[in-house]
PDB file of N, CA and C in Angstrom:
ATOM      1  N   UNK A   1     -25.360 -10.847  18.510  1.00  0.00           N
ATOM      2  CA  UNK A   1     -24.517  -9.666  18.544  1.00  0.00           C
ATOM      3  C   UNK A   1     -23.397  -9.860  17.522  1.00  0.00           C
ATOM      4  N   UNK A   2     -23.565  -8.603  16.979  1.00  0.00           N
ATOM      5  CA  UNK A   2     -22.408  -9.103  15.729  1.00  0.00           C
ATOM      6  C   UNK A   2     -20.977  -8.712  16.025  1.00  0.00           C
ATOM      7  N   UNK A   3     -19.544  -9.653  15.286  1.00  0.00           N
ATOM      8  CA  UNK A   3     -18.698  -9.176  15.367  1.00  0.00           C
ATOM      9  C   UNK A   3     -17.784  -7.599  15.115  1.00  0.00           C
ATOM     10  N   UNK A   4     -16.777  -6.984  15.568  1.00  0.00           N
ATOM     11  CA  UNK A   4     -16.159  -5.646  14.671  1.00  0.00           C
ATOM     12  C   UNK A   4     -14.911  -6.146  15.162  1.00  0.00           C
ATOM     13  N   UNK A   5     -14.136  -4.942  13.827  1.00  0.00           N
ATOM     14  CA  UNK A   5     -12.776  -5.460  13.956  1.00  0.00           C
ATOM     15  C   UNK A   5     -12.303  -3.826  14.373  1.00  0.00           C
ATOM     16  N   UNK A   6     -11.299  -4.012  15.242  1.00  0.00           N
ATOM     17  CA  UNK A   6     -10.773  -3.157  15.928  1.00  0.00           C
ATOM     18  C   UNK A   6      -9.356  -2.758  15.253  1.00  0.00           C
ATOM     19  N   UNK A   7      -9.018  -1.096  15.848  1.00  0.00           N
ATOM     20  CA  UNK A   7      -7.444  -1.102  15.226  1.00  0.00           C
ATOM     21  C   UNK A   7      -5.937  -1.670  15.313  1.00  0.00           C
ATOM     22  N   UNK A   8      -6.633  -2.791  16.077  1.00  0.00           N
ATOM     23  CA  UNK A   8      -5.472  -3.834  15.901  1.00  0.00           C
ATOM     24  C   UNK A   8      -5.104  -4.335  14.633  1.00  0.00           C
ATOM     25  N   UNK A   9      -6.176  -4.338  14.209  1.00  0.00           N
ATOM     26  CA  UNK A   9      -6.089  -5.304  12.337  1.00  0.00           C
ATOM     27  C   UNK A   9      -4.867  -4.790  11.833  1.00  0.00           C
ATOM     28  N   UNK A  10      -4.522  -6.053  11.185  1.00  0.00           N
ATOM     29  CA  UNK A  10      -3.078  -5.406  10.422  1.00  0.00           C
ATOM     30  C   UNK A  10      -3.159  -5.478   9.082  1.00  0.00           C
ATOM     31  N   UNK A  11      -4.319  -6.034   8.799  1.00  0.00           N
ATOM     32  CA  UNK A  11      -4.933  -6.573   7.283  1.00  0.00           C
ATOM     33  C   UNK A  11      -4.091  -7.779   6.756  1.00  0.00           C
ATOM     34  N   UNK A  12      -4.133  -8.761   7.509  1.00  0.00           N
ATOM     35  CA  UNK A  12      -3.680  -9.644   6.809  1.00  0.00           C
ATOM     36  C   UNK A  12      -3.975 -10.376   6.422  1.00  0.00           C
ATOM     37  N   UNK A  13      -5.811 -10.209   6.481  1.00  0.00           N
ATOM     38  CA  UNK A  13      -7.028 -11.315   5.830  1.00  0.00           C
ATOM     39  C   UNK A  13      -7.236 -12.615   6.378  1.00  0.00           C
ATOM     40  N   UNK A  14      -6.266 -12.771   7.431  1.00  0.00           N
ATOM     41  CA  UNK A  14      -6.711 -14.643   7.650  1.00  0.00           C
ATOM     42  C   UNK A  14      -8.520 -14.950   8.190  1.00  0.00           C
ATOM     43  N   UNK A  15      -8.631 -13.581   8.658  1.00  0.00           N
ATOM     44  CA  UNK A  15     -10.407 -13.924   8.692  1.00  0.00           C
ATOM     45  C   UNK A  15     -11.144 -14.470   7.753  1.00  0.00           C
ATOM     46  N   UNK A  16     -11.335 -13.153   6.496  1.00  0.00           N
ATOM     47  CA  UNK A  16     -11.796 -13.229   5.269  1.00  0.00           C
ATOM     48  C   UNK A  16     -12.362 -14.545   4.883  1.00  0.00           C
ATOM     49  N   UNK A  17     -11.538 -15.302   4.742  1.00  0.00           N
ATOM     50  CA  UNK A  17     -11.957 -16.429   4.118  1.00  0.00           C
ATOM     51  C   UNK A  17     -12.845 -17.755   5.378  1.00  0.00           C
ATOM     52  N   UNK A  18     -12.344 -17.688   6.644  1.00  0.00           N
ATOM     53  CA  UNK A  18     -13.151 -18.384   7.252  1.00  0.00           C
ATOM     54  C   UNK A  18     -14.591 -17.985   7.664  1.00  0.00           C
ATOM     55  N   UNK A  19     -15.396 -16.679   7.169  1.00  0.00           N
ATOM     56  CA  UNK A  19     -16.629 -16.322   8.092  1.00  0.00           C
ATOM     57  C   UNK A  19     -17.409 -16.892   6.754  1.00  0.00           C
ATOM     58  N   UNK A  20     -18.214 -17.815   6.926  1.00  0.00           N
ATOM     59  CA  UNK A  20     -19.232 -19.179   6.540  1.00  0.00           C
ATOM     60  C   UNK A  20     -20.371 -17.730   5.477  1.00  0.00           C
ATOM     61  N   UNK A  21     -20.277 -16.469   5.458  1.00  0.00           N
ATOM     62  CA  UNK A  21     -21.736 -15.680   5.325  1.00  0.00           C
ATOM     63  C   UNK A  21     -20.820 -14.360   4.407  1.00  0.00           C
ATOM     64  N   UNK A  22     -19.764 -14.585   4.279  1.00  0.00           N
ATOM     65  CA  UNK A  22     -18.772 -13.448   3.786  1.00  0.00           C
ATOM     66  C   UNK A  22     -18.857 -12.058   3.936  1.00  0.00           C
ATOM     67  N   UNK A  23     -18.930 -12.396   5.532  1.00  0.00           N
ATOM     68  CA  UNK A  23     -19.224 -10.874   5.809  1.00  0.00           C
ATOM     69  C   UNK A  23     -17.680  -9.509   6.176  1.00  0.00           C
ATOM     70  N   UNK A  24     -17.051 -10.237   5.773  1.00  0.00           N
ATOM     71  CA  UNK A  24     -15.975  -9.825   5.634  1.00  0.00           C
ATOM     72  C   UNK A  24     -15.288  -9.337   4.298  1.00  0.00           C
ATOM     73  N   UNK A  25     -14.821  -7.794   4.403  1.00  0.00           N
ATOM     74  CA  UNK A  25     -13.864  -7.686   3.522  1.00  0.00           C
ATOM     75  C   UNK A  25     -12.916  -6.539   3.712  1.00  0.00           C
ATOM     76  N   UNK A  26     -12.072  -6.169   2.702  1.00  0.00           N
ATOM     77  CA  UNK A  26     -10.791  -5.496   2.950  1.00  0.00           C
ATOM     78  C   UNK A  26     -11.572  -4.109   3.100  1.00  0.00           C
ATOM     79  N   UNK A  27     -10.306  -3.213   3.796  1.00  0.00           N
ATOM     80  CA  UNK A  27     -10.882  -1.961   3.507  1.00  0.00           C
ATOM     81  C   UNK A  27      -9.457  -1.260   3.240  1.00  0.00           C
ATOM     82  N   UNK A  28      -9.355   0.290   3.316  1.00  0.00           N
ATOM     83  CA  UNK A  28      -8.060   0.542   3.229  1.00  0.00           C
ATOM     84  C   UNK A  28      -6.759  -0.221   4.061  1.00  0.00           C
ATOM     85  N   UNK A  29      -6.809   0.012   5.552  1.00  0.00           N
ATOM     86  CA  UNK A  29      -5.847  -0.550   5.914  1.00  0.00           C
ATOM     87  C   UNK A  29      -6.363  -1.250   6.881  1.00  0.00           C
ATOM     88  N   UNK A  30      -7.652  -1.898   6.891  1.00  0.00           N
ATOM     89  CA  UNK A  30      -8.005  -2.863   7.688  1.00  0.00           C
ATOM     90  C   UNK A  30      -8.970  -3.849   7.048  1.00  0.00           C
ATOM     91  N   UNK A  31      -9.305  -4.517   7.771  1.00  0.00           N
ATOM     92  CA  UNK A  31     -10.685  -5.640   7.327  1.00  0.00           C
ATOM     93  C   UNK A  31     -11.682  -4.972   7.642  1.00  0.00           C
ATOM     94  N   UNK A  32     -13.063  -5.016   7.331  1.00  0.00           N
ATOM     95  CA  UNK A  32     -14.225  -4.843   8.189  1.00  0.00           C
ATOM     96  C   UNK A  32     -15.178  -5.887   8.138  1.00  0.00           C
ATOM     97  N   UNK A  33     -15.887  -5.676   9.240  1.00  0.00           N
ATOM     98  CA  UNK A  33     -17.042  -6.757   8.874  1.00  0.00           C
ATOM     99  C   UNK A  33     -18.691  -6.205   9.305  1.00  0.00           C
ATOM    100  N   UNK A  34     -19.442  -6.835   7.683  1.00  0.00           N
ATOM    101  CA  UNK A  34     -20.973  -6.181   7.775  1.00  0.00           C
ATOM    102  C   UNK A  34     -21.994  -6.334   8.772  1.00  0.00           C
ATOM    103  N   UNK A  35     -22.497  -6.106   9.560  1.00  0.00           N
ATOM    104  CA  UNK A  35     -22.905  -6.422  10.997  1.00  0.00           C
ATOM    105  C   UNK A  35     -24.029  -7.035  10.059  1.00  0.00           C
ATOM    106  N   UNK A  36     -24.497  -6.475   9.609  1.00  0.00           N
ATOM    107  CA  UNK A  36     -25.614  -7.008   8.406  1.00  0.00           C
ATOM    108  C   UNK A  36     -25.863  -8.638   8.025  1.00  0.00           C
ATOM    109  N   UNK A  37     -24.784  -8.899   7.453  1.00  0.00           N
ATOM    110  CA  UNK A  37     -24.476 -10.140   7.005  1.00  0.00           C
ATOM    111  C   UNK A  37     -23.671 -10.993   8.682  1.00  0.00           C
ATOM    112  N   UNK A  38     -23.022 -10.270   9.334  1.00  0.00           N
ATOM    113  CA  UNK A  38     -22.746 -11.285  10.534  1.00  0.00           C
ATOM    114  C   UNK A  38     -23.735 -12.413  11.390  1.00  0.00           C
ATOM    115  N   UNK A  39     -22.896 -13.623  11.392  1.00  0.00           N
ATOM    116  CA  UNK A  39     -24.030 -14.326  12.264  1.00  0.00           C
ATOM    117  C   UNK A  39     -23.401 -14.520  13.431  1.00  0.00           C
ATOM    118  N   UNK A  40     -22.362 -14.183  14.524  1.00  0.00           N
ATOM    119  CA  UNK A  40     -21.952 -14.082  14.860  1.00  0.00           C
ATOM    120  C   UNK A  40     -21.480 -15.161  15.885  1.00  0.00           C
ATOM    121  N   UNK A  41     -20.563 -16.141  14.833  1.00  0.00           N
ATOM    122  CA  UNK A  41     -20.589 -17.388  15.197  1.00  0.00           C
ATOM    123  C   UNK A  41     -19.288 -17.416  15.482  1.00  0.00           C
ATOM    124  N   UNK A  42     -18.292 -16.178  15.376  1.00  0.00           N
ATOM    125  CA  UNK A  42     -16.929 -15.969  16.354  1.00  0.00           C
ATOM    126  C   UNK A  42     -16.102 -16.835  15.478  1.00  0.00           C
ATOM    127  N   UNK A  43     -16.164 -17.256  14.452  1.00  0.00           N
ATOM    128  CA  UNK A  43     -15.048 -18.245  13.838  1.00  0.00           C
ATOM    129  C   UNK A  43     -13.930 -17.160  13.378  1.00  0.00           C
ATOM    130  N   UNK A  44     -13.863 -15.907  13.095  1.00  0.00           N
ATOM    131  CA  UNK A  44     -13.102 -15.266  12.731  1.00  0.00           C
ATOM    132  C   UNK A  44     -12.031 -14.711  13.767  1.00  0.00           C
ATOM    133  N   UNK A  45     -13.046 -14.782  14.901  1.00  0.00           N
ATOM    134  CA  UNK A  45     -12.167 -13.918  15.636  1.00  0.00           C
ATOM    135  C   UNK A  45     -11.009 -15.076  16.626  1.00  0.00           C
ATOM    136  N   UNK A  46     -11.593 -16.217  16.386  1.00  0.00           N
ATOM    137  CA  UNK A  46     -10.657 -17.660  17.194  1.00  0.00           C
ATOM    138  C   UNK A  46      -9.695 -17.112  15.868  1.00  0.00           C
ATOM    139  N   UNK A  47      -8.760 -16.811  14.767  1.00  0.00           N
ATOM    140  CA  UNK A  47      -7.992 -16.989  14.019  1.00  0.00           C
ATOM    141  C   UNK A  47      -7.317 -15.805  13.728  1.00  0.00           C
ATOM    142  N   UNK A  48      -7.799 -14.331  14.363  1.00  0.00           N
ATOM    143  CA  UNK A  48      -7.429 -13.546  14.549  1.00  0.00           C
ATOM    144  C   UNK A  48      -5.981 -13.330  15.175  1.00  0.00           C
ATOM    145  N   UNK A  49      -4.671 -13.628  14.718  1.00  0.00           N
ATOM    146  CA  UNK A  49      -3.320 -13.436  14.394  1.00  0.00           C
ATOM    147  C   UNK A  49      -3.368 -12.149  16.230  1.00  0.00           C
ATOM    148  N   UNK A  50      -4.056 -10.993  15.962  1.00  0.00           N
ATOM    149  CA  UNK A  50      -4.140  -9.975  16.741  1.00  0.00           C
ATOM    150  C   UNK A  50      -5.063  -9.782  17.595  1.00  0.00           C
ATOM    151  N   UNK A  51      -5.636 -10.534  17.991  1.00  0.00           N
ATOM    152  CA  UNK A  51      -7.153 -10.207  18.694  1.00  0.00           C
ATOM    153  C   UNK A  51      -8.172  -9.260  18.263  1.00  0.00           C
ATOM    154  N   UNK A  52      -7.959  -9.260  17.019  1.00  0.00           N
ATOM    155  CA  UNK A  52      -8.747  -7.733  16.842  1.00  0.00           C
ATOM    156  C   UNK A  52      -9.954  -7.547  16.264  1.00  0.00           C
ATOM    157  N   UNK A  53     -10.447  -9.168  16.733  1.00  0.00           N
ATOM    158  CA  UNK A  53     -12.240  -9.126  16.327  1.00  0.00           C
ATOM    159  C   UNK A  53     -12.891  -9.305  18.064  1.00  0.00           C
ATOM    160  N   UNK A  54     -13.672  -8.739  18.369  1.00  0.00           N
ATOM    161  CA  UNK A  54     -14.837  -8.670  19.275  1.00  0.00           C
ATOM    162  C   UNK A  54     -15.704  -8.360  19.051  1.00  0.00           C
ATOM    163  N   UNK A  55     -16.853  -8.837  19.939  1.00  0.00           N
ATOM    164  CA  UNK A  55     -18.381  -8.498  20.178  1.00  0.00           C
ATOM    165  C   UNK A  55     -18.497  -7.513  20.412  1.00  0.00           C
ATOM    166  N   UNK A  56     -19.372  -6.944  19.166  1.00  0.00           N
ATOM    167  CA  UNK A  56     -19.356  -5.340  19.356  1.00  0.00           C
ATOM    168  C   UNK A  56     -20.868  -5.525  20.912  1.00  0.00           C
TER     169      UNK A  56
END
Protein backbone atom coordinates (compact mmCIF):
# COMPACT_ATOMS: atom_id res chain seq x y z
CA UNK A 1 0.00 0.00 0.00
CA UNK A 2 1.48 3.08 -1.02
CA UNK A 3 2.23 6.20 0.86
CA UNK A 4 0.14 10.05 0.31
CA UNK A 5 0.85 13.16 1.65
CA UNK A 6 -1.89 14.98 3.20
CA UNK A 7 -2.69 18.84 3.72
CA UNK A 8 -0.65 19.01 6.48
CA UNK A 9 2.54 19.30 4.25
CA UNK A 10 4.14 22.47 4.65
CA UNK A 11 6.67 21.72 1.89
CA UNK A 12 9.57 21.62 3.57
CA UNK A 13 11.04 18.58 1.69
CA UNK A 14 12.67 16.70 4.57
CA UNK A 15 11.01 13.59 2.90
CA UNK A 16 12.29 14.12 -0.60
CA UNK A 17 15.50 13.09 -0.13
CA UNK A 18 15.07 10.04 2.23
CA UNK A 19 12.48 7.75 -0.04
CA UNK A 20 15.33 5.05 -1.39
CA UNK A 21 12.93 4.98 -5.16
CA UNK A 22 12.43 8.95 -5.51
CA UNK A 23 9.13 8.87 -5.44
CA UNK A 24 8.82 12.03 -4.16
CA UNK A 25 8.62 15.49 -5.36
CA UNK A 26 7.60 19.15 -4.95
CA UNK A 27 4.44 20.35 -6.12
CA UNK A 28 2.97 23.82 -5.77
CA UNK A 29 2.55 24.08 -2.16
CA UNK A 30 3.08 20.64 -1.15
CA UNK A 31 5.16 17.43 -1.75
CA UNK A 32 3.56 14.55 -3.49
CA UNK A 33 4.32 11.17 -3.80
CA UNK A 34 4.00 8.66 -7.05
CA UNK A 35 2.05 5.70 -5.78
CA UNK A 36 3.69 4.28 -8.89
CA UNK A 37 7.16 4.44 -7.90
CA UNK A 38 6.23 3.95 -3.94
CA UNK A 39 7.48 0.92 -2.16
CA UNK A 40 6.02 1.68 0.75
CA UNK A 41 8.64 1.25 3.17
CA UNK A 42 7.30 4.36 5.46
CA UNK A 43 10.84 5.93 5.72
CA UNK A 44 9.36 9.22 4.78
CA UNK A 45 6.70 9.39 6.78
CA UNK A 46 8.97 8.41 10.33
CA UNK A 47 10.64 12.12 9.33
CA UNK A 48 7.65 13.83 8.55
CA UNK A 49 8.18 17.28 10.73
CA UNK A 50 3.94 17.15 10.44
CA UNK A 51 2.58 13.82 10.21
CA UNK A 52 1.49 14.31 6.94
CA UNK A 53 2.46 11.09 5.19
CA UNK A 54 0.02 8.00 5.59
CA UNK A 55 -1.10 4.83 4.14
CA UNK A 56 -3.27 5.71 1.66
Amino acid sequence: MAYKITEKCINCGTCEPECPVGAISEGDNARAIDAEKCISCGTCASVCPTEAIVEE
